[in-house]
Structure formats: C-alpha cells, structure tokens
PDB file of N, CA and C in Angstrom:
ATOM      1  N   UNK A   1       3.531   8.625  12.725  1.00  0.00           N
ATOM      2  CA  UNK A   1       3.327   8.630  11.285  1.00  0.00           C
ATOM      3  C   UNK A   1       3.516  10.046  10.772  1.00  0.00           C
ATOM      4  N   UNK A   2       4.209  10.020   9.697  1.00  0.00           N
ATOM      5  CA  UNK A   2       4.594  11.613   9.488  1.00  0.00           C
ATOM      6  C   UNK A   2       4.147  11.150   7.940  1.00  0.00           C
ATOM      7  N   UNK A   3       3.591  12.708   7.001  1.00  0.00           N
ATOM      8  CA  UNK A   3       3.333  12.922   5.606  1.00  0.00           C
ATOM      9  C   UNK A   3       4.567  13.548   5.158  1.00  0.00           C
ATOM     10  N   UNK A   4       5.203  12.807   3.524  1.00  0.00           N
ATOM     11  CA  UNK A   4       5.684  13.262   2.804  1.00  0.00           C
ATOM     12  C   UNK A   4       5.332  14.316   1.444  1.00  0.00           C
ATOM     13  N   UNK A   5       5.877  15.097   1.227  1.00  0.00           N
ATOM     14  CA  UNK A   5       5.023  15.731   0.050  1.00  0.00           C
ATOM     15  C   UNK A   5       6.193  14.457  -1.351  1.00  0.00           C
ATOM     16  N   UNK A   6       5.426  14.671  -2.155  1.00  0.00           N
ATOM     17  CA  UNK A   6       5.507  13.511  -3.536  1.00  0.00           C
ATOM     18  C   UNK A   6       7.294  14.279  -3.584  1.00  0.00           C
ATOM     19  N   UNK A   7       7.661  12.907  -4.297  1.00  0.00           N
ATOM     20  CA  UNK A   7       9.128  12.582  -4.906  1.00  0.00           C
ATOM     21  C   UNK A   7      10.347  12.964  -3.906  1.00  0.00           C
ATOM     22  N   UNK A   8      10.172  12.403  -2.578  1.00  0.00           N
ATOM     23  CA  UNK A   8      10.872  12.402  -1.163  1.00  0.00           C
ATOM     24  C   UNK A   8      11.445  11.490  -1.346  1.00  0.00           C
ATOM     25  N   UNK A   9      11.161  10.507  -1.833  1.00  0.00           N
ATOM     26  CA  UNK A   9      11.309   8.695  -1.381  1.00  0.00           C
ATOM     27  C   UNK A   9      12.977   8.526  -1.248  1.00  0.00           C
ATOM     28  N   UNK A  10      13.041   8.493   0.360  1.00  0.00           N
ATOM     29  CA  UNK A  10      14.285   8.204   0.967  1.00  0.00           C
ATOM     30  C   UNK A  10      15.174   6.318   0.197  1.00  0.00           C
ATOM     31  N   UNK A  11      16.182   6.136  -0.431  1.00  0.00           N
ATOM     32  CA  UNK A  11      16.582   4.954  -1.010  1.00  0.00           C
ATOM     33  C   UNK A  11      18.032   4.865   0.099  1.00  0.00           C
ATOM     34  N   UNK A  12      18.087   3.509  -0.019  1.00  0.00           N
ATOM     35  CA  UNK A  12      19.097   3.317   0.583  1.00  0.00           C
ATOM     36  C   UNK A  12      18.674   2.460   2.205  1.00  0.00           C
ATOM     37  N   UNK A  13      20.176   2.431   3.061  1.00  0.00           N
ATOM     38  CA  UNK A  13      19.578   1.530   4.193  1.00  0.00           C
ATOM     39  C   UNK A  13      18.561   2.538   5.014  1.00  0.00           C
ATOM     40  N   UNK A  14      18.618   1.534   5.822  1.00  0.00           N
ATOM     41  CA  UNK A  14      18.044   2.094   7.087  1.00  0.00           C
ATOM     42  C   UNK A  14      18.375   1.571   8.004  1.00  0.00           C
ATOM     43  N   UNK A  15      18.382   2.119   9.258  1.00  0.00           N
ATOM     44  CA  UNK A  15      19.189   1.743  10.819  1.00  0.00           C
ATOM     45  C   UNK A  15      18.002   1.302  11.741  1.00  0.00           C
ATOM     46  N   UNK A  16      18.069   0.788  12.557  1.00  0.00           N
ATOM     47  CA  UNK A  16      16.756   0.547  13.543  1.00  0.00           C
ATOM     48  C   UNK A  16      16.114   1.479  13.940  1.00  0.00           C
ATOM     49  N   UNK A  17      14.989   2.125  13.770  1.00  0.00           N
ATOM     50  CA  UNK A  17      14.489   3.267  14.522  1.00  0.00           C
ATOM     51  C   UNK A  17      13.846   4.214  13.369  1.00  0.00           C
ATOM     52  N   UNK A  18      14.627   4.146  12.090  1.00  0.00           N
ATOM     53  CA  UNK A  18      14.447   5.370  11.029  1.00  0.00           C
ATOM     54  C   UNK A  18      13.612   4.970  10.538  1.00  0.00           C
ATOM     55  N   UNK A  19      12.873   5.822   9.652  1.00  0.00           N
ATOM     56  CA  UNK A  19      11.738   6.537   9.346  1.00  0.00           C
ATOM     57  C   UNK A  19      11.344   5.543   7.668  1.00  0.00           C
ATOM     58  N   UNK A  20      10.495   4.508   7.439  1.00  0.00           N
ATOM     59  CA  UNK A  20      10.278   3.480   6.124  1.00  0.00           C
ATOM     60  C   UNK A  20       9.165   4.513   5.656  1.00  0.00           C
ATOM     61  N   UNK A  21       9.333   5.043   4.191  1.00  0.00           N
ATOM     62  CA  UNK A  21       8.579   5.320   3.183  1.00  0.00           C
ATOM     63  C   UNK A  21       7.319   4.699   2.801  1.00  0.00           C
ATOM     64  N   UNK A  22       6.317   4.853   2.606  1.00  0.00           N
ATOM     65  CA  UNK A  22       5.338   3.719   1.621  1.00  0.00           C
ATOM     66  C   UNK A  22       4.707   4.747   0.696  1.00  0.00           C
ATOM     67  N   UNK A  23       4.666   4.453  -0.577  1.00  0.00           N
ATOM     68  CA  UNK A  23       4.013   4.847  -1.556  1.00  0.00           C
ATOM     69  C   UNK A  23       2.735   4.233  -2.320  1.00  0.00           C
ATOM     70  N   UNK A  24       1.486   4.849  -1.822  1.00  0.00           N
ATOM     71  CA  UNK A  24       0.622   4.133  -2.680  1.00  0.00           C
ATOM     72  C   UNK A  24      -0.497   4.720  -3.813  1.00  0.00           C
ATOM     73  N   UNK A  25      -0.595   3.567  -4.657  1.00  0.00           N
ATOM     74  CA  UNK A  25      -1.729   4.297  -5.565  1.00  0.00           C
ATOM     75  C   UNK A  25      -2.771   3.067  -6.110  1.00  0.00           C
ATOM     76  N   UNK A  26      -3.253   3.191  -6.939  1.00  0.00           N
ATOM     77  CA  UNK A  26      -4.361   1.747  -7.146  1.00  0.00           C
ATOM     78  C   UNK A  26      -4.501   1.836  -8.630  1.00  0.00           C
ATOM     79  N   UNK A  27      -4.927   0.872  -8.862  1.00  0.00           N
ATOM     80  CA  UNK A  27      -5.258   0.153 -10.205  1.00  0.00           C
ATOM     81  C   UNK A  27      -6.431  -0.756 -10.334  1.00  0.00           C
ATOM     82  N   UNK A  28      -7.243  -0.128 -11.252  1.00  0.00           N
ATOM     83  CA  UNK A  28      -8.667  -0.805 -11.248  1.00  0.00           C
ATOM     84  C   UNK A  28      -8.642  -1.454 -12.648  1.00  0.00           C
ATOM     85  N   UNK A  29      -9.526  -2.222 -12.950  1.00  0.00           N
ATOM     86  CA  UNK A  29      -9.983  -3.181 -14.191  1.00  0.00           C
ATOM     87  C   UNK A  29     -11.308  -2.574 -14.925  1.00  0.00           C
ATOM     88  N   UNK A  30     -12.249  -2.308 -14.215  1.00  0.00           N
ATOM     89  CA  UNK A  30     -13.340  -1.373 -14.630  1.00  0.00           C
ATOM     90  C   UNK A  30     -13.162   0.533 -15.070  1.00  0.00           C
ATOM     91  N   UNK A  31     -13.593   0.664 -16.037  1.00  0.00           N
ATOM     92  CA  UNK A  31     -13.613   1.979 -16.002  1.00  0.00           C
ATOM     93  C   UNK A  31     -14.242   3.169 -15.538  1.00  0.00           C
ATOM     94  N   UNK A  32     -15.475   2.369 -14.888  1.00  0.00           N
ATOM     95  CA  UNK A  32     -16.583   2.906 -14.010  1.00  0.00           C
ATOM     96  C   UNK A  32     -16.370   2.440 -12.407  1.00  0.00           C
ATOM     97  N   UNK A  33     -15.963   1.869 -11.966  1.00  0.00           N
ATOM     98  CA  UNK A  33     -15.258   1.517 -10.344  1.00  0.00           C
ATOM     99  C   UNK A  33     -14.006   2.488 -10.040  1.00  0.00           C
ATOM    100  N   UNK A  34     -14.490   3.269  -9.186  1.00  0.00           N
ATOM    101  CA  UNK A  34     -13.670   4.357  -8.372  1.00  0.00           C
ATOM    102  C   UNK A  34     -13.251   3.375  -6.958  1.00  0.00           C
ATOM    103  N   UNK A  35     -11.873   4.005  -6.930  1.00  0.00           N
ATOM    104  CA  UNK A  35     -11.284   3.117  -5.718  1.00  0.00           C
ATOM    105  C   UNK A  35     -10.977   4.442  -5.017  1.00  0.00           C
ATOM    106  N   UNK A  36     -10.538   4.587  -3.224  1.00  0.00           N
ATOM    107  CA  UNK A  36     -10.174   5.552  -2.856  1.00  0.00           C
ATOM    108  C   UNK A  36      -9.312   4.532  -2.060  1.00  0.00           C
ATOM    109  N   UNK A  37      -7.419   4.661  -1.793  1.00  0.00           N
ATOM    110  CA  UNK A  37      -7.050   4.169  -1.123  1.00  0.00           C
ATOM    111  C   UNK A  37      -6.424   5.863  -0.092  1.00  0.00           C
ATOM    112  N   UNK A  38      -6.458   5.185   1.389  1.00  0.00           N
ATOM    113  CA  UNK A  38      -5.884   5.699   2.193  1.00  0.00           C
ATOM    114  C   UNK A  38      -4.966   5.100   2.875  1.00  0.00           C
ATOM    115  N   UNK A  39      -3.978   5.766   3.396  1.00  0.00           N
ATOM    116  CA  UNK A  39      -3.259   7.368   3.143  1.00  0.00           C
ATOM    117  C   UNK A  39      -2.664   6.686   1.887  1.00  0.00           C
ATOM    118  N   UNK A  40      -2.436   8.079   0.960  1.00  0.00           N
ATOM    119  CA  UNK A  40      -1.759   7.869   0.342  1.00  0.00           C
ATOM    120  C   UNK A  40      -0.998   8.294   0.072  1.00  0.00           C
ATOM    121  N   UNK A  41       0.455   8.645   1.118  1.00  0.00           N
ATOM    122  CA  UNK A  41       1.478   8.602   1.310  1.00  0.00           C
ATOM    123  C   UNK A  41       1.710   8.390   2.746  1.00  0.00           C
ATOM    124  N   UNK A  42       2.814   7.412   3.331  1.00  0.00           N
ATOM    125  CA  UNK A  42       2.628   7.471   4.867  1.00  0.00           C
ATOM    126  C   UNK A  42       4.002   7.031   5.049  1.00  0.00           C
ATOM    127  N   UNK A  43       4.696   7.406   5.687  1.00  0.00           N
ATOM    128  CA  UNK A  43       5.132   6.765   6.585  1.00  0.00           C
ATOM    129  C   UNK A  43       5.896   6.440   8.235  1.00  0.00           C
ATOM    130  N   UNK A  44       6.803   5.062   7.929  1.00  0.00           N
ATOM    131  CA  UNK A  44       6.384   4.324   9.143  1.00  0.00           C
ATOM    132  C   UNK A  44       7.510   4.049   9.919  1.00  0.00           C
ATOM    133  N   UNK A  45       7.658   3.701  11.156  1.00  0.00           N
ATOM    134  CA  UNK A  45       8.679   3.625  11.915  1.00  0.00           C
ATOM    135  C   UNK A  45       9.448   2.563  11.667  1.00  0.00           C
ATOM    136  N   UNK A  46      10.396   2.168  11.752  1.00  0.00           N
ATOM    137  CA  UNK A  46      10.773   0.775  11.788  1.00  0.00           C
ATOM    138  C   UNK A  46      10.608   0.095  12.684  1.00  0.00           C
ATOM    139  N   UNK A  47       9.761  -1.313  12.665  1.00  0.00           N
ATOM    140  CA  UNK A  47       9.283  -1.957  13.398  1.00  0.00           C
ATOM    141  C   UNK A  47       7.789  -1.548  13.964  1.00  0.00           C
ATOM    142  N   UNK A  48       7.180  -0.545  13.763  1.00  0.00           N
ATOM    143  CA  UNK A  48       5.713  -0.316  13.974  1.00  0.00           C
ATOM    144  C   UNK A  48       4.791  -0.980  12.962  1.00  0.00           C
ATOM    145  N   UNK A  49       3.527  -0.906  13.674  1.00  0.00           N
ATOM    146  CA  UNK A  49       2.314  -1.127  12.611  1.00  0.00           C
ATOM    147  C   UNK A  49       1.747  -0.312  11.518  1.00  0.00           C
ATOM    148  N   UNK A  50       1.181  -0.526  10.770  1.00  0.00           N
ATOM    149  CA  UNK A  50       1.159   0.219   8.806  1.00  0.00           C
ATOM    150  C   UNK A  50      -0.292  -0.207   8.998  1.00  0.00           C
ATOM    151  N   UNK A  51      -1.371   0.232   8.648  1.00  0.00           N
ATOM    152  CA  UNK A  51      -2.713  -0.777   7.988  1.00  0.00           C
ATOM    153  C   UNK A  51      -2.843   0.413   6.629  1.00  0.00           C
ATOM    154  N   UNK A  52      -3.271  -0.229   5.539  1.00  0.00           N
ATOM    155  CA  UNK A  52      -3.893   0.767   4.390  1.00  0.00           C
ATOM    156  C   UNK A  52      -4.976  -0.235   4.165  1.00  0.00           C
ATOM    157  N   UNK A  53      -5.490   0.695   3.447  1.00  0.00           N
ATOM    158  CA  UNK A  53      -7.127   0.753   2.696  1.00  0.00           C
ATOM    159  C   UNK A  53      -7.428   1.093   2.132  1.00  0.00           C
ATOM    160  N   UNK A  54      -8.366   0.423   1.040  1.00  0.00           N
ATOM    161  CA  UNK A  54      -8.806   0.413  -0.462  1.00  0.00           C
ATOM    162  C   UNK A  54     -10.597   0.626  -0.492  1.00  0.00           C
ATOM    163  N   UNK A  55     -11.493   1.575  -0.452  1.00  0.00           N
ATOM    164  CA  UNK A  55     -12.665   1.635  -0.569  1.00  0.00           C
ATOM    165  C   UNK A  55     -12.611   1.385  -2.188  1.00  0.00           C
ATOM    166  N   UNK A  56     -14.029   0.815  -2.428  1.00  0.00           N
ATOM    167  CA  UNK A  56     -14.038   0.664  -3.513  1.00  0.00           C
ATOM    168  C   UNK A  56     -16.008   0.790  -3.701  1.00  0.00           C
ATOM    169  N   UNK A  57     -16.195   1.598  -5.168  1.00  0.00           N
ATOM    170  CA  UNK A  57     -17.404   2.195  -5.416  1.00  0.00           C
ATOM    171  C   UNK A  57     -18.907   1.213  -5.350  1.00  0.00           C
ATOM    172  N   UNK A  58     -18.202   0.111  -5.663  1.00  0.00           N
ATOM    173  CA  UNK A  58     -18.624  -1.215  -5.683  1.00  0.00           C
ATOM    174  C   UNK A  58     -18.559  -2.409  -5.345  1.00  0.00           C
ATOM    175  N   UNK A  59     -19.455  -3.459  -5.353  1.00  0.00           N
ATOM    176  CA  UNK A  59     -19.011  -4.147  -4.742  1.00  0.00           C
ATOM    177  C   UNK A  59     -18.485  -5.186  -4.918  1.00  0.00           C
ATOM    178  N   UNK A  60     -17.491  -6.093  -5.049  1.00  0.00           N
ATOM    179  CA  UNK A  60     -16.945  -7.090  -5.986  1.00  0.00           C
ATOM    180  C   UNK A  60     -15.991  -8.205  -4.930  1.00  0.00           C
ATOM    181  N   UNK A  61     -16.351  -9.351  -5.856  1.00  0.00           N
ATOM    182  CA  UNK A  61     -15.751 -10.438  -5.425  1.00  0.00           C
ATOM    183  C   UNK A  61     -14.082 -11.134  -4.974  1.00  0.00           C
ATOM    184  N   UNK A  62     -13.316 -10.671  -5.254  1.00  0.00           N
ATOM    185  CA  UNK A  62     -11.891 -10.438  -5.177  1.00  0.00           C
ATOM    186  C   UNK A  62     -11.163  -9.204  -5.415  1.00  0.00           C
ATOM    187  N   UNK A  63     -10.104  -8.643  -4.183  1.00  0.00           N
ATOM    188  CA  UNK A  63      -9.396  -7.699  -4.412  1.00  0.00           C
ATOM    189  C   UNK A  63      -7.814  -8.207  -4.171  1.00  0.00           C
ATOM    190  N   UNK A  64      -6.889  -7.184  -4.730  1.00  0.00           N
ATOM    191  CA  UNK A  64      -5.724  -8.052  -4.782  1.00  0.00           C
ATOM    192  C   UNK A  64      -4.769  -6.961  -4.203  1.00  0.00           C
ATOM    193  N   UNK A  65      -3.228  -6.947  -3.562  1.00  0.00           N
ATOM    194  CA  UNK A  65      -3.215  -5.747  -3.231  1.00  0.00           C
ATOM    195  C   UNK A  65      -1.295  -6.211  -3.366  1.00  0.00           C
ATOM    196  N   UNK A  66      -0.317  -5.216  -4.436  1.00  0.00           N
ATOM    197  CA  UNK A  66       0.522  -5.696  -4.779  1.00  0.00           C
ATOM    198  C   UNK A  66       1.814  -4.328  -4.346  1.00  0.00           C
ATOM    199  N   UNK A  67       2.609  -5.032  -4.355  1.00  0.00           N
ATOM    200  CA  UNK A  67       3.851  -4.561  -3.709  1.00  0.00           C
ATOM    201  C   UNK A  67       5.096  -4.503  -4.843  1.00  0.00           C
ATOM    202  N   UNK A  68       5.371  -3.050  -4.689  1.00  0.00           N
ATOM    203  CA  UNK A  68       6.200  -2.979  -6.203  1.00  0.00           C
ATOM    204  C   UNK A  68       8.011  -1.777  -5.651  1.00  0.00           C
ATOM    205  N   UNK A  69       8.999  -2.727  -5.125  1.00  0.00           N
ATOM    206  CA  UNK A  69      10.026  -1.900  -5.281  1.00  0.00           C
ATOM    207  C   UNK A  69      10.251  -0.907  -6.480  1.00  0.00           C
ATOM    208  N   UNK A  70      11.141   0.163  -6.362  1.00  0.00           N
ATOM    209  CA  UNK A  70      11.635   1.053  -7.681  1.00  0.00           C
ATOM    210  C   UNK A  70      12.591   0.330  -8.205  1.00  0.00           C
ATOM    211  N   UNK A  71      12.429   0.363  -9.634  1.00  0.00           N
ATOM    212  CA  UNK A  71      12.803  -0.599 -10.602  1.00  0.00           C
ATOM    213  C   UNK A  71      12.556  -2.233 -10.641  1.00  0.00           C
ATOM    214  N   UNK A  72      11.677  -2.710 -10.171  1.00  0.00           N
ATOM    215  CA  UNK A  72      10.880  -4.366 -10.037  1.00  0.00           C
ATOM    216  C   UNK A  72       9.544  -3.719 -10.714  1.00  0.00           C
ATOM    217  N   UNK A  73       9.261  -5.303 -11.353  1.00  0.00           N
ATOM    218  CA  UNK A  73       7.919  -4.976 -11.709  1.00  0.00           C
ATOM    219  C   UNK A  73       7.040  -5.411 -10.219  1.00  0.00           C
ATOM    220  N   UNK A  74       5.913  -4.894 -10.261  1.00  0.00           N
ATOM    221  CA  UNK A  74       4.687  -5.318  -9.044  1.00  0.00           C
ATOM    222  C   UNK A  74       4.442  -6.687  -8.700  1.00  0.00           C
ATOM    223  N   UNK A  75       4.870  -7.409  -7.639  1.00  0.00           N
ATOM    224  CA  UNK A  75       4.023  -8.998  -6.949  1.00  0.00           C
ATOM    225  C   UNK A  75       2.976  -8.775  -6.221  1.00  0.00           C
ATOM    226  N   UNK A  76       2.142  -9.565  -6.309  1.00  0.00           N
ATOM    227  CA  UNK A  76       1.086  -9.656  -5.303  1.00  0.00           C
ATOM    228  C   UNK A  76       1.319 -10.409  -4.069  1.00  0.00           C
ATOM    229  N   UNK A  77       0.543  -9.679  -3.188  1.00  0.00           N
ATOM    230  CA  UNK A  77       1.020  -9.507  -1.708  1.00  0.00           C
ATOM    231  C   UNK A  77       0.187 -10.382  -0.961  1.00  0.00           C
ATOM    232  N   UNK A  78      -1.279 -10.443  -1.637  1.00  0.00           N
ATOM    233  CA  UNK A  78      -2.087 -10.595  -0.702  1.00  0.00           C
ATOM    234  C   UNK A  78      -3.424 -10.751  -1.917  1.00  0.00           C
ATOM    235  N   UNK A  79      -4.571 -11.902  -2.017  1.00  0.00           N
ATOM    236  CA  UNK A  79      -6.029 -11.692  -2.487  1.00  0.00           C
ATOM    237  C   UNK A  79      -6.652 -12.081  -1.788  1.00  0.00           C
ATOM    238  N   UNK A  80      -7.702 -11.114  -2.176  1.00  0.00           N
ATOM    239  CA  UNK A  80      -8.529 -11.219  -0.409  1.00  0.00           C
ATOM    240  C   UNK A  80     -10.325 -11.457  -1.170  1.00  0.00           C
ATOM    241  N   UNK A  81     -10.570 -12.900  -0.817  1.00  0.00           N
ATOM    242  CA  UNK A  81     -12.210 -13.015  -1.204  1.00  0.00           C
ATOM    243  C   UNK A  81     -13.568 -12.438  -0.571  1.00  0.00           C
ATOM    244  N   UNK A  82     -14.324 -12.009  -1.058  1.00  0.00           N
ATOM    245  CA  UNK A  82     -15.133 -11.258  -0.037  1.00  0.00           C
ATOM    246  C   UNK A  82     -16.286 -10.253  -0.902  1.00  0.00           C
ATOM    247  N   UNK A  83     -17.076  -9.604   0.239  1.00  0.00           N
ATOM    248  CA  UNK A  83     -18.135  -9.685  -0.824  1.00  0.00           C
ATOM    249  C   UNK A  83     -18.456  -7.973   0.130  1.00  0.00           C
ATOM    250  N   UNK A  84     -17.688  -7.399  -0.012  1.00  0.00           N
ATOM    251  CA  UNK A  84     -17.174  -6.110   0.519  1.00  0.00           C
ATOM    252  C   UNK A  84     -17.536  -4.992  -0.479  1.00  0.00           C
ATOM    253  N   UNK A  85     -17.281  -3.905   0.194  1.00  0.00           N
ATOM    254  CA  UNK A  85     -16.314  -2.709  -0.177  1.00  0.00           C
ATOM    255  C   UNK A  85     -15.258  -2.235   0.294  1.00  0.00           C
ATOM    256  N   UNK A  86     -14.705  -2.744   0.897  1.00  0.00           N
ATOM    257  CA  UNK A  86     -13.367  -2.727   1.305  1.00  0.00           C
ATOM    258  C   UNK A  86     -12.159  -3.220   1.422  1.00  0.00           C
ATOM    259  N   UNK A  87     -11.203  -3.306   0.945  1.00  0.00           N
ATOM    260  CA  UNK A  87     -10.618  -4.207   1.403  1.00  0.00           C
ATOM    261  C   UNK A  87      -8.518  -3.530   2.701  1.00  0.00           C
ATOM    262  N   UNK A  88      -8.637  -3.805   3.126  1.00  0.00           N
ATOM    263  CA  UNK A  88      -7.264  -3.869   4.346  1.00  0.00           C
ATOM    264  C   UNK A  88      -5.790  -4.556   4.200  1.00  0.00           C
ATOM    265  N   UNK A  89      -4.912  -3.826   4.195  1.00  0.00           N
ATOM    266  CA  UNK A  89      -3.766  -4.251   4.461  1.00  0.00           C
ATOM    267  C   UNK A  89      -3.092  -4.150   5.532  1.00  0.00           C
ATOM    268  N   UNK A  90      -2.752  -5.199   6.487  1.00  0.00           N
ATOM    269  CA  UNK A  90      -2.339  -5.042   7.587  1.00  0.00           C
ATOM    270  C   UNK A  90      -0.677  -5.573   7.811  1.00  0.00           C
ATOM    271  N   UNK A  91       0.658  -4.629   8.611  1.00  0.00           N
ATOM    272  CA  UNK A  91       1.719  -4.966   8.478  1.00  0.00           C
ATOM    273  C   UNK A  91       1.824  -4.581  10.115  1.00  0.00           C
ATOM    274  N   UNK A  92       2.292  -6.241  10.861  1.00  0.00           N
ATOM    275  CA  UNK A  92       1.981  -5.489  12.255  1.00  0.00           C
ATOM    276  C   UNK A  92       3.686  -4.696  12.814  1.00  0.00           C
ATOM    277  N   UNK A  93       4.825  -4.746  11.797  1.00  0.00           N
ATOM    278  CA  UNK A  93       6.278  -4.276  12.218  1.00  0.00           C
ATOM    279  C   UNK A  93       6.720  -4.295  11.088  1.00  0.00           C
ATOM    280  N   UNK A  94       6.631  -2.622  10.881  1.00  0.00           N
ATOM    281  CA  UNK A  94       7.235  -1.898   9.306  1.00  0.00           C
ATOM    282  C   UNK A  94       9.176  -2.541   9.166  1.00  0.00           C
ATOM    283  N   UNK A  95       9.450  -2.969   8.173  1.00  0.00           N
ATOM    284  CA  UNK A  95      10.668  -2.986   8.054  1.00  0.00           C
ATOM    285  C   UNK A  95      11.331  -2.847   6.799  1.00  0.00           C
ATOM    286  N   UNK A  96      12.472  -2.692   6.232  1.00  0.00           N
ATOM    287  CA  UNK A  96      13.133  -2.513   5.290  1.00  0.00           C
ATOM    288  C   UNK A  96      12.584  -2.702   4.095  1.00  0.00           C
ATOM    289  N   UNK A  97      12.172  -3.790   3.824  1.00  0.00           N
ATOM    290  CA  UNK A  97      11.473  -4.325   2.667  1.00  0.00           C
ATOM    291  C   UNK A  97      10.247  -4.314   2.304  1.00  0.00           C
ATOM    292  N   UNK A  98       9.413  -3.692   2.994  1.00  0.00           N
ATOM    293  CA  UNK A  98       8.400  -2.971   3.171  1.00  0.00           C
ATOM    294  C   UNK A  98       8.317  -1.500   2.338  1.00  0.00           C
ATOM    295  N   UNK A  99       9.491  -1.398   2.590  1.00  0.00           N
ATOM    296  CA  UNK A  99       9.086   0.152   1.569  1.00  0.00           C
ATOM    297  C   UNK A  99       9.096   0.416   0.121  1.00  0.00           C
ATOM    298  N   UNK A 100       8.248   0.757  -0.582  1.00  0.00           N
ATOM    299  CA  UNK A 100       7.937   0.978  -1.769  1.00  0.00           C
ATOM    300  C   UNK A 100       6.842   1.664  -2.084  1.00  0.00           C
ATOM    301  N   UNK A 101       5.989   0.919  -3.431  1.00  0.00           N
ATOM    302  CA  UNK A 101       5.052   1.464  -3.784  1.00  0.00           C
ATOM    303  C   UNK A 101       3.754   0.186  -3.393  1.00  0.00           C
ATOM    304  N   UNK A 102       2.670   0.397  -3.021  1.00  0.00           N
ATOM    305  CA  UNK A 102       1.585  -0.479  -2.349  1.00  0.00           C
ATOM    306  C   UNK A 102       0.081   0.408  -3.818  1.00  0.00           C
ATOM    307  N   UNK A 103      -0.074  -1.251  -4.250  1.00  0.00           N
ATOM    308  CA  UNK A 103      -1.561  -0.932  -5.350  1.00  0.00           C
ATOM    309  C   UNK A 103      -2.602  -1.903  -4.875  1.00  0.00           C
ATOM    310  N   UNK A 104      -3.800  -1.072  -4.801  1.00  0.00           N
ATOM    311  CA  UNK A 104      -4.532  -1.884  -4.395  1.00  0.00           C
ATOM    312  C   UNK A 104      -5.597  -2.077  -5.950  1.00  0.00           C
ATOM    313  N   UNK A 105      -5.865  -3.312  -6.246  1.00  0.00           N
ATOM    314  CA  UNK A 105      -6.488  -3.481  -7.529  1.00  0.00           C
ATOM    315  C   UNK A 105      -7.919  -4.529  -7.534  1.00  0.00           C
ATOM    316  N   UNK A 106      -8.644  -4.304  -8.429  1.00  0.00           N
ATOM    317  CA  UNK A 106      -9.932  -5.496  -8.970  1.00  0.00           C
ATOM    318  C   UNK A 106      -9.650  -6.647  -9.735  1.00  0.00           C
TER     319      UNK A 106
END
C-alpha cells in the first residue's frame, strides 16, 4: 500500500500488477456527527485486498457507503444495518473498477 499526496489520480488503463488509486471522503446528514474515515487516500495493487473505515461520533442505525467514478454521479455500494460506530468496507481483489472516489455516509 503506498500514499498519494492529493490530485495524483492516475486515469486511464491499467495492466495486471499496477498500482489502483482510491479516493475517499464522507458525507454526513447531521451537523453535529463527526465521521473519521480511514485511510484517506490509499492505494492498491491489482488484485489485492482494500478494507476502509468509517468511525462515526455516534451511534446510529444505518450507514451507507457509495462509490463515485470522475465524472458519474455517486451509487451506493453497500447499507449496512447495525447499531455501531463503525462501519467497514471490505474488497477482497482491488481491480479496475474499483478505483475512484469511496463516501462513507448517515
């Protein structure tokens, strides 16, 4: 896993072996709920494992965690029910389509 410093983001293919981008940041609904996601910038081998994570100040009933190419608007990836502060994203073999921007939200 190697760190990028901001506005790197490699576009274009990639070959088996090279190096997938992920960009993340979060989006909350409350104005008083602090989220901390980690890392937030990483990336990943092609074909390796990725996990990120979303702490959150509080504790709440659904988190949602969405996947947004450059120039697409954001889909959701994943809602996860639970009665946490945390919530996990797990990718067990990074690949092409994988790379973007990752939000984790309330």
């Amino acid at each position: 896993v190697k760190r990028r410093t901001r506005g790197e983001m490699i576009l274009g293919g990639f070959l088996p072996g090279q190096i997938i981008p992920l960009f993340l940041s979060f989006s909350v609904r409350s104005l008083d709920a602090q989220v901390i996601q980690t890392p937030s910038k990483l990336e990943v081998q092609e074909g390796f494992f990725f996990n990120l994570k979303c702490n959150y100040s509080s504790q709440y009933q659904s988190y949602f965690w969405y996947h947004q190419v450059p120039g697409e608007p954001p889909s959701v990836i994943l809602l996860i029910s639970s009665e946490g502060r945390e919530s996990q994203l797990h990718r067990p073999s990074a690949q092409f389509q994988d790379s973007g921007n990752y939000f984790c939200a309330l």
